[in-house]
C-alpha atoms as a PDB file:
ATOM      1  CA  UNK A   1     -10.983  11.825  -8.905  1.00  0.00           C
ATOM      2  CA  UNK A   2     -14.645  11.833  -9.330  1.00  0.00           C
ATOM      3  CA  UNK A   3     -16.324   9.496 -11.674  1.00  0.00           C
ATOM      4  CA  UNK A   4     -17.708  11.319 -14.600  1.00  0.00           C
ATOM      5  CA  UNK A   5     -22.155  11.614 -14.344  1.00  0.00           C
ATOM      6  CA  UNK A   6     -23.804   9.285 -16.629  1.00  0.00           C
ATOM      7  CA  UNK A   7     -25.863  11.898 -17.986  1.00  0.00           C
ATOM      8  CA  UNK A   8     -23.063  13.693 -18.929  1.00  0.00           C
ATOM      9  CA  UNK A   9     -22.240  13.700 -22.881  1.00  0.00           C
ATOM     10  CA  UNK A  10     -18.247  14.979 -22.414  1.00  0.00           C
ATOM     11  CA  UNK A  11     -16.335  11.589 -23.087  1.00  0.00           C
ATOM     12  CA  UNK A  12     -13.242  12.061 -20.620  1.00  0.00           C
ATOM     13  CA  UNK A  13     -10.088   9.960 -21.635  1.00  0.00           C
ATOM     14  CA  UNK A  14      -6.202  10.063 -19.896  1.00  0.00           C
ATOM     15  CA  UNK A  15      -3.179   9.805 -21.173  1.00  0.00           C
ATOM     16  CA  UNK A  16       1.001   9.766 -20.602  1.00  0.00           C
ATOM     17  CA  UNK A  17       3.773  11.617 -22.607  1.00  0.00           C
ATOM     18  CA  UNK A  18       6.377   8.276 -21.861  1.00  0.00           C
ATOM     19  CA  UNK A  19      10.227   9.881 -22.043  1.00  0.00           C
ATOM     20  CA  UNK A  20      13.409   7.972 -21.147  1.00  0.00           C
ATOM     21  CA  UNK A  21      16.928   9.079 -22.606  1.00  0.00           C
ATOM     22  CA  UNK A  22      18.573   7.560 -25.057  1.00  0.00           C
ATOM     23  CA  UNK A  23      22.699   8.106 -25.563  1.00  0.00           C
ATOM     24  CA  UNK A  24      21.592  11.503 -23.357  1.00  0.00           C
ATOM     25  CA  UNK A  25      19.028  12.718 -25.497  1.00  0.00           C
ATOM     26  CA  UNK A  26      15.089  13.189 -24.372  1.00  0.00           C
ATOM     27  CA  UNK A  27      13.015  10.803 -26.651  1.00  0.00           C
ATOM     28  CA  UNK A  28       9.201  10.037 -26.038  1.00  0.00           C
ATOM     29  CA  UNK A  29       6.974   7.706 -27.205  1.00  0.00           C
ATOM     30  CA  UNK A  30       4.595   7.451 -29.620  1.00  0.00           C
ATOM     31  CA  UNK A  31       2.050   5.371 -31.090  1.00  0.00           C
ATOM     32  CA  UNK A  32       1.270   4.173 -34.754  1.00  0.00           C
ATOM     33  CA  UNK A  33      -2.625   3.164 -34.394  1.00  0.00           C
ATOM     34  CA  UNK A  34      -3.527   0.221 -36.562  1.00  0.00           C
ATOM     35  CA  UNK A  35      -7.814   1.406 -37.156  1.00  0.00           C
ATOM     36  CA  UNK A  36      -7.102   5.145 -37.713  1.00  0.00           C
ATOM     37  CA  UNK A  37      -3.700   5.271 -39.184  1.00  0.00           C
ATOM     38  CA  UNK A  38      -2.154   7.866 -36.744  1.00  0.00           C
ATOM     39  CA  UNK A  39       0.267   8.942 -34.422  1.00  0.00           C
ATOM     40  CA  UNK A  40      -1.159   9.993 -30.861  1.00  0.00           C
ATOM     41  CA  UNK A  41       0.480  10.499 -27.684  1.00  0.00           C
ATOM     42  CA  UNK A  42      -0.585   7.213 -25.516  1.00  0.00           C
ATOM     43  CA  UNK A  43      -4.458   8.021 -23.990  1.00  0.00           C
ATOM     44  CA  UNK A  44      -7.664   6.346 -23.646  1.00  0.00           C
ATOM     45  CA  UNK A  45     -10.926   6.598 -21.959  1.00  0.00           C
ATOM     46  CA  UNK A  46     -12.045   6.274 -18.320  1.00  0.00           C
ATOM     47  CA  UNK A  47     -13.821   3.061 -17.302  1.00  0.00           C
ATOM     48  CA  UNK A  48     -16.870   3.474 -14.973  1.00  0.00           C
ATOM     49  CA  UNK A  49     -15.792   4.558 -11.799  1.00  0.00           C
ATOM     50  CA  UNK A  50     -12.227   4.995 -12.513  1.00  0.00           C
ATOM     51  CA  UNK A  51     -10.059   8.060 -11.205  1.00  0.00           C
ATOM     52  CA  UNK A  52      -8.294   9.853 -14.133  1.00  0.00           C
ATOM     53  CA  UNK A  53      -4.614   9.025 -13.217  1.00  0.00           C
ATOM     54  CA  UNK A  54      -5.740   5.283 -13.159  1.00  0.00           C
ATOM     55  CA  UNK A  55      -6.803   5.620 -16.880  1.00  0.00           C
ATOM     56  CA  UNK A  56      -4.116   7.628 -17.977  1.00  0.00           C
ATOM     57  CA  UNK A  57      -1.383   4.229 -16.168  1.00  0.00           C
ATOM     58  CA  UNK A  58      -3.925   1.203 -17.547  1.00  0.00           C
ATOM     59  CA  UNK A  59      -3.926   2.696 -20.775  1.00  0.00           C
ATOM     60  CA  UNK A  60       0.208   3.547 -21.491  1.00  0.00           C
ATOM     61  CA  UNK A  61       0.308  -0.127 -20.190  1.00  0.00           C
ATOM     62  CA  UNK A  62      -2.430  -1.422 -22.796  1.00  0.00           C
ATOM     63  CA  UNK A  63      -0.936   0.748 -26.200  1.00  0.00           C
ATOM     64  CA  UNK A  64       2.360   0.054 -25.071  1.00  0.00           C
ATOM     65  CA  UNK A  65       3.185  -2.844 -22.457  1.00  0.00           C
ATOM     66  CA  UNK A  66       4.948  -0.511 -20.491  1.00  0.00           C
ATOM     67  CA  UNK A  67       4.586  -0.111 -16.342  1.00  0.00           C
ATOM     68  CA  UNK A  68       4.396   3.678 -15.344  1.00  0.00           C
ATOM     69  CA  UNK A  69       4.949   6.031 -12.448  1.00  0.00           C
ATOM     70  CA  UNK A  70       2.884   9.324 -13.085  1.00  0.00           C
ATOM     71  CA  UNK A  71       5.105  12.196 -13.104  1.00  0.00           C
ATOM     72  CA  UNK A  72       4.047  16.281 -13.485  1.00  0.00           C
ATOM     73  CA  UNK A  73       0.468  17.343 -15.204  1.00  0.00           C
ATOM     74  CA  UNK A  74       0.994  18.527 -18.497  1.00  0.00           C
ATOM     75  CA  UNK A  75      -2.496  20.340 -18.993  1.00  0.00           C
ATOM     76  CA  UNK A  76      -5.916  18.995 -20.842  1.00  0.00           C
ATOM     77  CA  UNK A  77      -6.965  19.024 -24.415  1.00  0.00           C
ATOM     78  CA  UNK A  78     -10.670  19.740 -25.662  1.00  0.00           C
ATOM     79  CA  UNK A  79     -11.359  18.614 -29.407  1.00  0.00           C
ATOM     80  CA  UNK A  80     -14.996  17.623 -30.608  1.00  0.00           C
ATOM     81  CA  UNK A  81     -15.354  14.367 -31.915  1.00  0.00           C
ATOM     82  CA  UNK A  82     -17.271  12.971 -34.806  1.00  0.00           C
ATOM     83  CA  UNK A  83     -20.225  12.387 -33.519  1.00  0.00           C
ATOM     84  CA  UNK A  84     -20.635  15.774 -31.746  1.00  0.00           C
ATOM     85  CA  UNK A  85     -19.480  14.969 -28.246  1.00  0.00           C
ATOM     86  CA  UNK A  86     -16.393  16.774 -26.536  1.00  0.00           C
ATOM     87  CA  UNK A  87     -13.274  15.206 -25.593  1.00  0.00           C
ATOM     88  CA  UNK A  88     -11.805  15.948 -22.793  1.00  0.00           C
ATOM     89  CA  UNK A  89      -8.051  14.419 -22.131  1.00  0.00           C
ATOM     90  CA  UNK A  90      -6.019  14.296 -19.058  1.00  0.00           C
ATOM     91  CA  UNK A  91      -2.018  14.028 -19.240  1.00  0.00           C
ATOM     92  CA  UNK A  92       0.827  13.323 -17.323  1.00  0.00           C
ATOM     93  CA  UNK A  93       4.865  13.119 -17.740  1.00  0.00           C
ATOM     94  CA  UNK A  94       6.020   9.754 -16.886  1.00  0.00           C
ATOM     95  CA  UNK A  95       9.225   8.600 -17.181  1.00  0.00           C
ATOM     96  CA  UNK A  96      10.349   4.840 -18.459  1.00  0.00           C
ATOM     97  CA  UNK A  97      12.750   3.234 -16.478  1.00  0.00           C
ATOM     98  CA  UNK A  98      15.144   0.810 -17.759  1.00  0.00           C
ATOM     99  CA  UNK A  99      13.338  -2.063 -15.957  1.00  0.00           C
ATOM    100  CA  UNK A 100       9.923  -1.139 -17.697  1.00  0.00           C
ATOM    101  CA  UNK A 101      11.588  -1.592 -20.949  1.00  0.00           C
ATOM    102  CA  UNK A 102      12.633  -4.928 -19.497  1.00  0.00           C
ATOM    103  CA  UNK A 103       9.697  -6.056 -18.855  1.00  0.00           C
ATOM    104  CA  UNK A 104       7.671  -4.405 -21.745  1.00  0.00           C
ATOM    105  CA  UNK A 105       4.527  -6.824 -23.019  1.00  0.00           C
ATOM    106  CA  UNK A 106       3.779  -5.071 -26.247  1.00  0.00           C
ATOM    107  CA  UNK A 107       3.280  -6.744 -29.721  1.00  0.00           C
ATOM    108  CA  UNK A 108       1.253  -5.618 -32.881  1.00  0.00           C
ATOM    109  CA  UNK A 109      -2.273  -5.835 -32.410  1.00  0.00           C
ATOM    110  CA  UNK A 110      -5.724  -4.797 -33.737  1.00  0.00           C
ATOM    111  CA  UNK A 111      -5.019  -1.101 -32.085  1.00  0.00           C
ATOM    112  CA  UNK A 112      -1.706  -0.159 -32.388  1.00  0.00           C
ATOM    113  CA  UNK A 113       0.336  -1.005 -34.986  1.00  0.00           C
ATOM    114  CA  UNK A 114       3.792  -0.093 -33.853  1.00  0.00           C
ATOM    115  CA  UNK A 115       5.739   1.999 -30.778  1.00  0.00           C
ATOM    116  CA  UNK A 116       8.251   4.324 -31.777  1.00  0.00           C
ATOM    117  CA  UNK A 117      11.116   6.259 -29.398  1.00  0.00           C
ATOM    118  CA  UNK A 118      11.305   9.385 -31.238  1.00  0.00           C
ATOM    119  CA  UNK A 119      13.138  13.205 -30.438  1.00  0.00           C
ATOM    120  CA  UNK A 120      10.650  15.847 -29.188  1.00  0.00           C
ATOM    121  CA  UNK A 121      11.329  17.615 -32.421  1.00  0.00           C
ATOM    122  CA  UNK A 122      10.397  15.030 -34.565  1.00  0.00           C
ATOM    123  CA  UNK A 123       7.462  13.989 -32.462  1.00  0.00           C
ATOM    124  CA  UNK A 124       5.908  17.447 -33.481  1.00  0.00           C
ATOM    125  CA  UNK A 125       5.806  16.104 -37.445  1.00  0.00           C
ATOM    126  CA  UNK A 126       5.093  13.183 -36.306  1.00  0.00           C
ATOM    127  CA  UNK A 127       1.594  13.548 -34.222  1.00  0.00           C
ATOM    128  CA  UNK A 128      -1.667  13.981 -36.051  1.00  0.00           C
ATOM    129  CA  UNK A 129      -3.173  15.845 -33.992  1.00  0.00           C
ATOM    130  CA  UNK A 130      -2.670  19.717 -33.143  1.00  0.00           C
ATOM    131  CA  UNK A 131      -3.762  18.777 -29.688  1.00  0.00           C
ATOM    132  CA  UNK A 132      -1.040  15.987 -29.407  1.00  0.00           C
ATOM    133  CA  UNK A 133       1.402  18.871 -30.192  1.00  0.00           C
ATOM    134  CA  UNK A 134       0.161  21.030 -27.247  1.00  0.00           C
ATOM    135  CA  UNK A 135       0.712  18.651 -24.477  1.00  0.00           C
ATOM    136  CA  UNK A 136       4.320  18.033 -26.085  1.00  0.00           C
ATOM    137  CA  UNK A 137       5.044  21.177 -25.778  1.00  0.00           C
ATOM    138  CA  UNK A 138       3.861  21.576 -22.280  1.00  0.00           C
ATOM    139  CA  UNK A 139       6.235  18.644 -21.976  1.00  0.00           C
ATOM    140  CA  UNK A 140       9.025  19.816 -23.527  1.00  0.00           C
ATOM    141  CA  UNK A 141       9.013  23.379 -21.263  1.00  0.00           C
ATOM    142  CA  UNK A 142       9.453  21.610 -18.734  1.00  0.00           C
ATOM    143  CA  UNK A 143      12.854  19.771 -20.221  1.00  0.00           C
ATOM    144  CA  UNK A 144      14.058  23.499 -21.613  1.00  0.00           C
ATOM    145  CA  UNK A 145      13.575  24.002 -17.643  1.00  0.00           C
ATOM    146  CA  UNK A 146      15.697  21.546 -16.587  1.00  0.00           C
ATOM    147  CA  UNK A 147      12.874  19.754 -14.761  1.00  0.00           C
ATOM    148  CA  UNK A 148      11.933  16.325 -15.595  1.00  0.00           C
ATOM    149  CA  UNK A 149      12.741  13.284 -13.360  1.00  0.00           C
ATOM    150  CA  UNK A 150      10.078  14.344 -10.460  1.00  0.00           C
ATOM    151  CA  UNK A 151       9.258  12.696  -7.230  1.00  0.00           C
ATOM    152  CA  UNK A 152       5.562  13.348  -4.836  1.00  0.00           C
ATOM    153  CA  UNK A 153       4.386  14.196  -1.378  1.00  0.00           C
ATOM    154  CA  UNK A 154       1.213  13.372  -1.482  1.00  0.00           C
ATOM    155  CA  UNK A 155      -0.963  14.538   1.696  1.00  0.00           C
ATOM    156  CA  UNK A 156      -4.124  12.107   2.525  1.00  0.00           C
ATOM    157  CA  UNK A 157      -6.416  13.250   5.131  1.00  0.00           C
ATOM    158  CA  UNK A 158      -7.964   9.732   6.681  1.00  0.00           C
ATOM    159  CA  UNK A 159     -11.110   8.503   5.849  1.00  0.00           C
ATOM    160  CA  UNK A 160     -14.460   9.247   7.866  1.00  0.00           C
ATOM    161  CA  UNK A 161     -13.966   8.569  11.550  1.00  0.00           C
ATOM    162  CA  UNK A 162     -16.789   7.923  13.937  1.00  0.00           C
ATOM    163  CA  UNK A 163     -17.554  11.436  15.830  1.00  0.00           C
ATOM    164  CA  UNK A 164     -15.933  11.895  19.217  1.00  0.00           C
ATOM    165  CA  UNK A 165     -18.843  11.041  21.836  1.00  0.00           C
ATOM    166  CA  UNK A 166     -16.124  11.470  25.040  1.00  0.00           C
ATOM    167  CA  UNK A 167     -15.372   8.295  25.374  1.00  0.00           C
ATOM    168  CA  UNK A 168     -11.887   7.004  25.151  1.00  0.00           C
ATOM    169  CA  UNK A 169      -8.940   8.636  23.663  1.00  0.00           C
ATOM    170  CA  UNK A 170      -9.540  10.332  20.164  1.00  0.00           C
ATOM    171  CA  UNK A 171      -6.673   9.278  18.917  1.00  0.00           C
ATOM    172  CA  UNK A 172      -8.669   5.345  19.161  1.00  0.00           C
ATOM    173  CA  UNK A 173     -11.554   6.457  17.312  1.00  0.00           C
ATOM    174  CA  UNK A 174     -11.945   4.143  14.230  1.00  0.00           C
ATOM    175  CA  UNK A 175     -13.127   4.660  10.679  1.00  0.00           C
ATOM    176  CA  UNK A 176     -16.579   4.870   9.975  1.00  0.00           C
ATOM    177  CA  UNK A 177     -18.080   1.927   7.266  1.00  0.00           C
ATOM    178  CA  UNK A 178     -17.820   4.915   4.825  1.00  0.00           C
ATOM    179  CA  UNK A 179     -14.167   5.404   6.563  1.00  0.00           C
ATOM    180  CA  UNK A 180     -13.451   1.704   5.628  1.00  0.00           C
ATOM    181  CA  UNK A 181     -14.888   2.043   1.632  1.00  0.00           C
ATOM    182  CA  UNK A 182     -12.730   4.884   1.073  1.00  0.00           C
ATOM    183  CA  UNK A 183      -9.509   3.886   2.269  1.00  0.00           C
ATOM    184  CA  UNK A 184     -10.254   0.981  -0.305  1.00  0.00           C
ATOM    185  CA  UNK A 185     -11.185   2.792  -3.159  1.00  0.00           C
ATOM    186  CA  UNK A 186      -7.941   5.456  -3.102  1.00  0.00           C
ATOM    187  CA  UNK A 187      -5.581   2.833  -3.303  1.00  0.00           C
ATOM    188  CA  UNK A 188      -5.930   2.427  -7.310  1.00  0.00           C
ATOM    189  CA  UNK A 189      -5.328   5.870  -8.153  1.00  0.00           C
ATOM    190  CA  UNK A 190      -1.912   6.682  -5.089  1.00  0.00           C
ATOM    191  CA  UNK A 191      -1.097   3.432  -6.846  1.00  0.00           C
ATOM    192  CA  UNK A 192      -0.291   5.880 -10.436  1.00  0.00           C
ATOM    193  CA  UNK A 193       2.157   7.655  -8.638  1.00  0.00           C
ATOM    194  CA  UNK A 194       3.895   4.001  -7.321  1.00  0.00           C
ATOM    195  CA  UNK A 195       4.765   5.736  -3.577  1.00  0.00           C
ATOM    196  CA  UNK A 196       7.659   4.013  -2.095  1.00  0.00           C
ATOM    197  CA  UNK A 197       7.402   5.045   1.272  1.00  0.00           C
ATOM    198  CA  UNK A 198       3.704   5.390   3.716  1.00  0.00           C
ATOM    199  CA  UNK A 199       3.978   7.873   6.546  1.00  0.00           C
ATOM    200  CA  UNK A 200       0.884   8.431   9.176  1.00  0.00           C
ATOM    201  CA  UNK A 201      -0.179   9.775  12.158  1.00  0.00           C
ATOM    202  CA  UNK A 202      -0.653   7.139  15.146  1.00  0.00           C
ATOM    203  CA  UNK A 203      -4.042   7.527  15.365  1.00  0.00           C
ATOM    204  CA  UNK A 204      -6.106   4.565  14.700  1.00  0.00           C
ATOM    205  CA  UNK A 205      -8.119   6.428  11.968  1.00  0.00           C
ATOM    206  CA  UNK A 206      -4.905   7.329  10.359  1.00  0.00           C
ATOM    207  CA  UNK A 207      -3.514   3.893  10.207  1.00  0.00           C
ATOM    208  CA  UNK A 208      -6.638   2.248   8.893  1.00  0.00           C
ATOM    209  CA  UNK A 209      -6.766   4.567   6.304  1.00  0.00           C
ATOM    210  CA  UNK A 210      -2.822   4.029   4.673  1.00  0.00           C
ATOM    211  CA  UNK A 211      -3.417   0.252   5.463  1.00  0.00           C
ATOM    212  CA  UNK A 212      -5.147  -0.813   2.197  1.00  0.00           C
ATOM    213  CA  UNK A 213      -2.471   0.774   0.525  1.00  0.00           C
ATOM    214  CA  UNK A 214       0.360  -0.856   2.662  1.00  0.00           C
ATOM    215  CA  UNK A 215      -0.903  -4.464   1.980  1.00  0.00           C
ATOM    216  CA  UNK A 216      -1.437  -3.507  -1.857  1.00  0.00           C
ATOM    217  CA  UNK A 217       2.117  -2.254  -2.088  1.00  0.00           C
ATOM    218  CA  UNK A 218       3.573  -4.528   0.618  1.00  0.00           C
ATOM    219  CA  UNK A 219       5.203  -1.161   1.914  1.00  0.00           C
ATOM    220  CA  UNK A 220       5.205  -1.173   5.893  1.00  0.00           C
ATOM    221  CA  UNK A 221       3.588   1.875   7.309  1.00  0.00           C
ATOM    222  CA  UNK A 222       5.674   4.187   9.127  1.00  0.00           C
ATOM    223  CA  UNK A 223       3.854   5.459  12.504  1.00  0.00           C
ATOM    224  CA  UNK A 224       4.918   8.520  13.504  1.00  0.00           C
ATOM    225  CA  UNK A 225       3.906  11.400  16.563  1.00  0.00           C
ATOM    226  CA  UNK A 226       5.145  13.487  15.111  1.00  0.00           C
ATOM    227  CA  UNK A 227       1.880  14.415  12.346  1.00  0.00           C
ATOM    228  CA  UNK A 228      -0.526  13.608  14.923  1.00  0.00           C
ATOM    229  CA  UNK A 229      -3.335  15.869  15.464  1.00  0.00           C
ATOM    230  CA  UNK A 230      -2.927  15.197  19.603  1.00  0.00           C
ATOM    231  CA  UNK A 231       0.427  16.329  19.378  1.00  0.00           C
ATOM    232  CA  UNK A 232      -0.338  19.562  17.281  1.00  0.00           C
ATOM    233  CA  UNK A 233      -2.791  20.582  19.992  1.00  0.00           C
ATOM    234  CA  UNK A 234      -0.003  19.585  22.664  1.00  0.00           C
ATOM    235  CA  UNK A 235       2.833  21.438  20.947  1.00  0.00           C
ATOM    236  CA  UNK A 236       4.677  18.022  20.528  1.00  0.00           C
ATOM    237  CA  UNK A 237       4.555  17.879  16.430  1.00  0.00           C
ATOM    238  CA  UNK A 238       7.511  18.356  14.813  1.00  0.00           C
ATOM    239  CA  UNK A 239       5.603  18.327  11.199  1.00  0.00           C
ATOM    240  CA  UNK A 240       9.066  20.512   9.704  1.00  0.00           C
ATOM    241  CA  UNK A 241      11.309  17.012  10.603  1.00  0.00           C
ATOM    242  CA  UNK A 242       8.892  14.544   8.957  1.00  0.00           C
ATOM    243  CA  UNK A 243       8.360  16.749   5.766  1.00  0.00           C
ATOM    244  CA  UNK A 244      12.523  17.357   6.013  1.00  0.00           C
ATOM    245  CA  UNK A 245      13.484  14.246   5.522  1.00  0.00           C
ATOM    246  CA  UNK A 246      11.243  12.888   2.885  1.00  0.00           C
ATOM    247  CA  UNK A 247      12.565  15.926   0.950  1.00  0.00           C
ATOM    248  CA  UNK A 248      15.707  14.952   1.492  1.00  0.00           C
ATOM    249  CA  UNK A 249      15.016  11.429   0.711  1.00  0.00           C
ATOM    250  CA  UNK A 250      13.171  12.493  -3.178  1.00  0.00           C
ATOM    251  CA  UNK A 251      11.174   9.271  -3.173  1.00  0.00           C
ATOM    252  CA  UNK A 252       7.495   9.412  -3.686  1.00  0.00           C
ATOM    253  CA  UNK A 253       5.246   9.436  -0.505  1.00  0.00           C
ATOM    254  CA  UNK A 254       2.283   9.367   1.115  1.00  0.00           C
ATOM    255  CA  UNK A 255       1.305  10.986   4.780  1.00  0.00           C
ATOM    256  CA  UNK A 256      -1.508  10.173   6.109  1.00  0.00           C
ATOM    257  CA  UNK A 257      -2.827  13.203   8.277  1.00  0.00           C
ATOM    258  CA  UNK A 258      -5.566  15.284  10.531  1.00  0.00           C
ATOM    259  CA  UNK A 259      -7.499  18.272   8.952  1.00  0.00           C
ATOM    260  CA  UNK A 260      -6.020  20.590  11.155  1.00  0.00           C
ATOM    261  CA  UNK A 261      -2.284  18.970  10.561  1.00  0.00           C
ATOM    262  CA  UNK A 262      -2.576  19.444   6.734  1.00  0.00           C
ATOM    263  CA  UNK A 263      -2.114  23.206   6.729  1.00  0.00           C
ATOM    264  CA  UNK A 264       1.194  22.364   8.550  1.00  0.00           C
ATOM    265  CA  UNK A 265       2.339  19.980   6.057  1.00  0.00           C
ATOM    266  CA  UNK A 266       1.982  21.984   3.171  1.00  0.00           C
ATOM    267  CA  UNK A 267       3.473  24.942   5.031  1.00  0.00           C
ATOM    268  CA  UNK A 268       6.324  23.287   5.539  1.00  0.00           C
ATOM    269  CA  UNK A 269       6.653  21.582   2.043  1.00  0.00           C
ATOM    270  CA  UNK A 270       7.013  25.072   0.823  1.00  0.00           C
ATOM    271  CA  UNK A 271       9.664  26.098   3.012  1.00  0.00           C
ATOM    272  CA  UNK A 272      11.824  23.207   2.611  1.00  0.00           C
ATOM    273  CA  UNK A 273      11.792  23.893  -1.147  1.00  0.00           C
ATOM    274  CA  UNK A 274      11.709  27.621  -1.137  1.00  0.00           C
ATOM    275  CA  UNK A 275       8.280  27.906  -2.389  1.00  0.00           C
ATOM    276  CA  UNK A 276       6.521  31.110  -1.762  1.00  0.00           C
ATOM    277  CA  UNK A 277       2.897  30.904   0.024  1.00  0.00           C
ATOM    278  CA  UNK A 278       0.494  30.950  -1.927  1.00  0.00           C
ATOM    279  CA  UNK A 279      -4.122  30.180  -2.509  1.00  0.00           C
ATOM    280  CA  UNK A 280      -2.334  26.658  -4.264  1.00  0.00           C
ATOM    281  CA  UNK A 281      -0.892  25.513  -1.083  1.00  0.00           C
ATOM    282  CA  UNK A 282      -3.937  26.462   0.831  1.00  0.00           C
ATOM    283  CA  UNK A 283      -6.642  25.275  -1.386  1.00  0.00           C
ATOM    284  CA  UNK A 284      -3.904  22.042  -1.315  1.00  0.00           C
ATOM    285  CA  UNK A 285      -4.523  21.833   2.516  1.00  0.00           C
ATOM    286  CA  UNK A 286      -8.456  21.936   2.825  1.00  0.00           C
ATOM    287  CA  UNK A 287      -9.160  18.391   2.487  1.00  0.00           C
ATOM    288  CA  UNK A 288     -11.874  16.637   3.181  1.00  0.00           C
ATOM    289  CA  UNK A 289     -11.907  13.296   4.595  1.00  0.00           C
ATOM    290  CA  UNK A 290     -10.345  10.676   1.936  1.00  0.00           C
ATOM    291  CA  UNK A 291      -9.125  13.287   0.124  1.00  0.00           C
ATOM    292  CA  UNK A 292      -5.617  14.305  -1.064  1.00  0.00           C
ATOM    293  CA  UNK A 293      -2.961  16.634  -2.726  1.00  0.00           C
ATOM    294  CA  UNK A 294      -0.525  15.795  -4.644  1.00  0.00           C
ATOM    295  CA  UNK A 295       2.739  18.037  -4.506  1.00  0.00           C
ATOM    296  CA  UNK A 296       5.304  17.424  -7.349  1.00  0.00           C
ATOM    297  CA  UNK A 297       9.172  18.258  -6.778  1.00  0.00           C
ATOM    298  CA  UNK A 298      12.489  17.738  -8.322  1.00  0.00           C
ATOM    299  CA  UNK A 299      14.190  15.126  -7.769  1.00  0.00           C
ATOM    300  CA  UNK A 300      17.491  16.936  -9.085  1.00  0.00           C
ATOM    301  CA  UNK A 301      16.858  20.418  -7.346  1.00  0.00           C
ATOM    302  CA  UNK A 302      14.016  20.207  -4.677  1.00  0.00           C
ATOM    303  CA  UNK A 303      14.485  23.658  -3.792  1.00  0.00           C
ATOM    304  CA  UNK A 304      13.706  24.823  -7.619  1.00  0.00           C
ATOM    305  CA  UNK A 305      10.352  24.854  -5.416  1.00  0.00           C
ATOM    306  CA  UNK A 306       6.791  23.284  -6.226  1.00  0.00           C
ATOM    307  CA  UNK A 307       6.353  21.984  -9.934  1.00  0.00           C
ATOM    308  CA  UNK A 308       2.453  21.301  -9.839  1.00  0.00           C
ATOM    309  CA  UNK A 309      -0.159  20.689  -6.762  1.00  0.00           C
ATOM    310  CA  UNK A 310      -2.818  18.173  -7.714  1.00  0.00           C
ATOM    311  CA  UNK A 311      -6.285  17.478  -5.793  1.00  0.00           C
ATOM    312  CA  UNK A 312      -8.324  14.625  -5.546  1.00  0.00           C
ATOM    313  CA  UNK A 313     -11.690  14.185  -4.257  1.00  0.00           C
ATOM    314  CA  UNK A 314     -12.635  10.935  -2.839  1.00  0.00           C
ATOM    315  CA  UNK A 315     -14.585   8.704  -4.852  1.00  0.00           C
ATOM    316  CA  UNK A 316     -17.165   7.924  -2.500  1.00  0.00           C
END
């Protein structure tokens, strides 16, 4: 989630493979660009300072009009560019839902020339690129899998608290100004994954951190003992209920957490979906603060287990 070094020459770009199904058959989108007279899967670059899953939603809704919910990774493609440079492109599954083709904004301009809903198989004569092909075909493994409408728990550790110096309760301790700065800047990229619900801990630090997001999204914030890093040293948490139900409920979340509550929730987000232990789920739970994971699911079969883990750095 890092912007990319100025000094560095790689040009880093983002993209979406856009599917929806038409009379019951997978179609995705593609692109007819008006300069270079192609067919690409819909991508673009990062602006300064931008997270790659905010690039890869701004640009699908710049080529195309259309609103998108990040789904699964599909992998990265290197190519070297005319000039010498390396390109290196992010992409993501994201389905279009019939109210995003409602309120589509595209018409014919000086970069693309047309949209087009096409079959996988004839997207794969269709795209110019070998590298285009790739990703569909990362894409399209997953659909022979039976796995394509997803849903995320995303795990966010709160921002940078001010240290414990004895005095009051811990749980009261409030962000630090760097505390404050990130809780502001993660909103634009948990915003790519459009969460429908916010779950945190109690704790003041907690709270501040989701509340950015919660006054973005207009989503109330859902307090809750029951992640709270006082109750995990108490024995009170009951992390296995929390991470139960949102299972259960296959919408797209974020929980707000502790560092030493993380392990927890990841723990149990395997068991619930009959995921086997693994360095992913740890490396998933060492956060640092402002940072978070991204765990992708069915939404048809949860227990299939854990599609994809995804971590983010915090920008600042």
């Amino acid at each position: 989630m890092s912007s990319t070094p100025a000094a560095d020459p790689t040009v880093y770009a983002a993209g979406a493979v856009c599917w929806r199904l038409i009379e019951g058959r997978m179609h995705v989108l593609l692109i007819h660009r008006t300069v270079h007279g192609d067919v690409t899967i819909p991508k673009g670059k990062v602006d300064p300072g931008e997270s790659l899953p905010r690039t890869a939603v701004r640009e699908v809704a710049e080529e195309t009009g259309l609103t998108v919910a990040l789904g699964v990774p599909l992998g990265i493609s290197h190519y070297d560019m005319p000039d010498g440079r390396t390109k290196v492109v992010h992409y993501w599954a994201a389905e279009i839902t019939p109210d995003a083709i409602r309120r589509s904004t595209f018409v014919p301009n000086g970069e693309v020339a047309a949209i087009e809903w096409v079959t996988i198989k004839k997207a794969r004569t269709y795209l110019s690129y070998p590298a285009d092909v790739e990703i569909l075909e990362a894409f399209s493994a997953l659909v022979d899998a039976g796995i394509t409408r997803t849903f995320a728990l995303i795990a966010l550790r709160h921002g940078k608290a001010v240290a414990r110096n004895g005095e009051g309760p811990d749980s009261k301790r409030p962000l630090t100004a760097r505390g404050v700065r990130q809780a502001a800047s993660v909103v634009n990229t948990l915003m790519a994954w459009q969460p429908q619900r916010i779950i945190s801990s109690t704790a003041t630090r907690c709270v501040t951190t989701v509340a950015p997001l919660a006054a973005t999204t207009g989503i109330p914030i859902k307090q809750t003992d029951l992640i709270s890093q006082d109750a995990l040293e108490s024995g009170e948490a009951d992390v296995r209920s929390v991470i139960g139900k949102r299972v259960r409920s296959r919408k797209t979340a974020v929980l707000c957490s502790h560092g030493p509550v993380l392990p927890e929730i990841m723990r149990e987000i395997g068991l619930a979906t009959g995921s086997t232990p693994n360095t992913a789920l740890s490396d998933a739970a060492a956060l640092e603060t402002g940072a978070f994971s991204v765990v992708h699911l069915s939404a048809e079969n949860p227990s299939a287990g854990i599609i994809a883990i995804e971590r983010y750095a915090p920008l600042l």
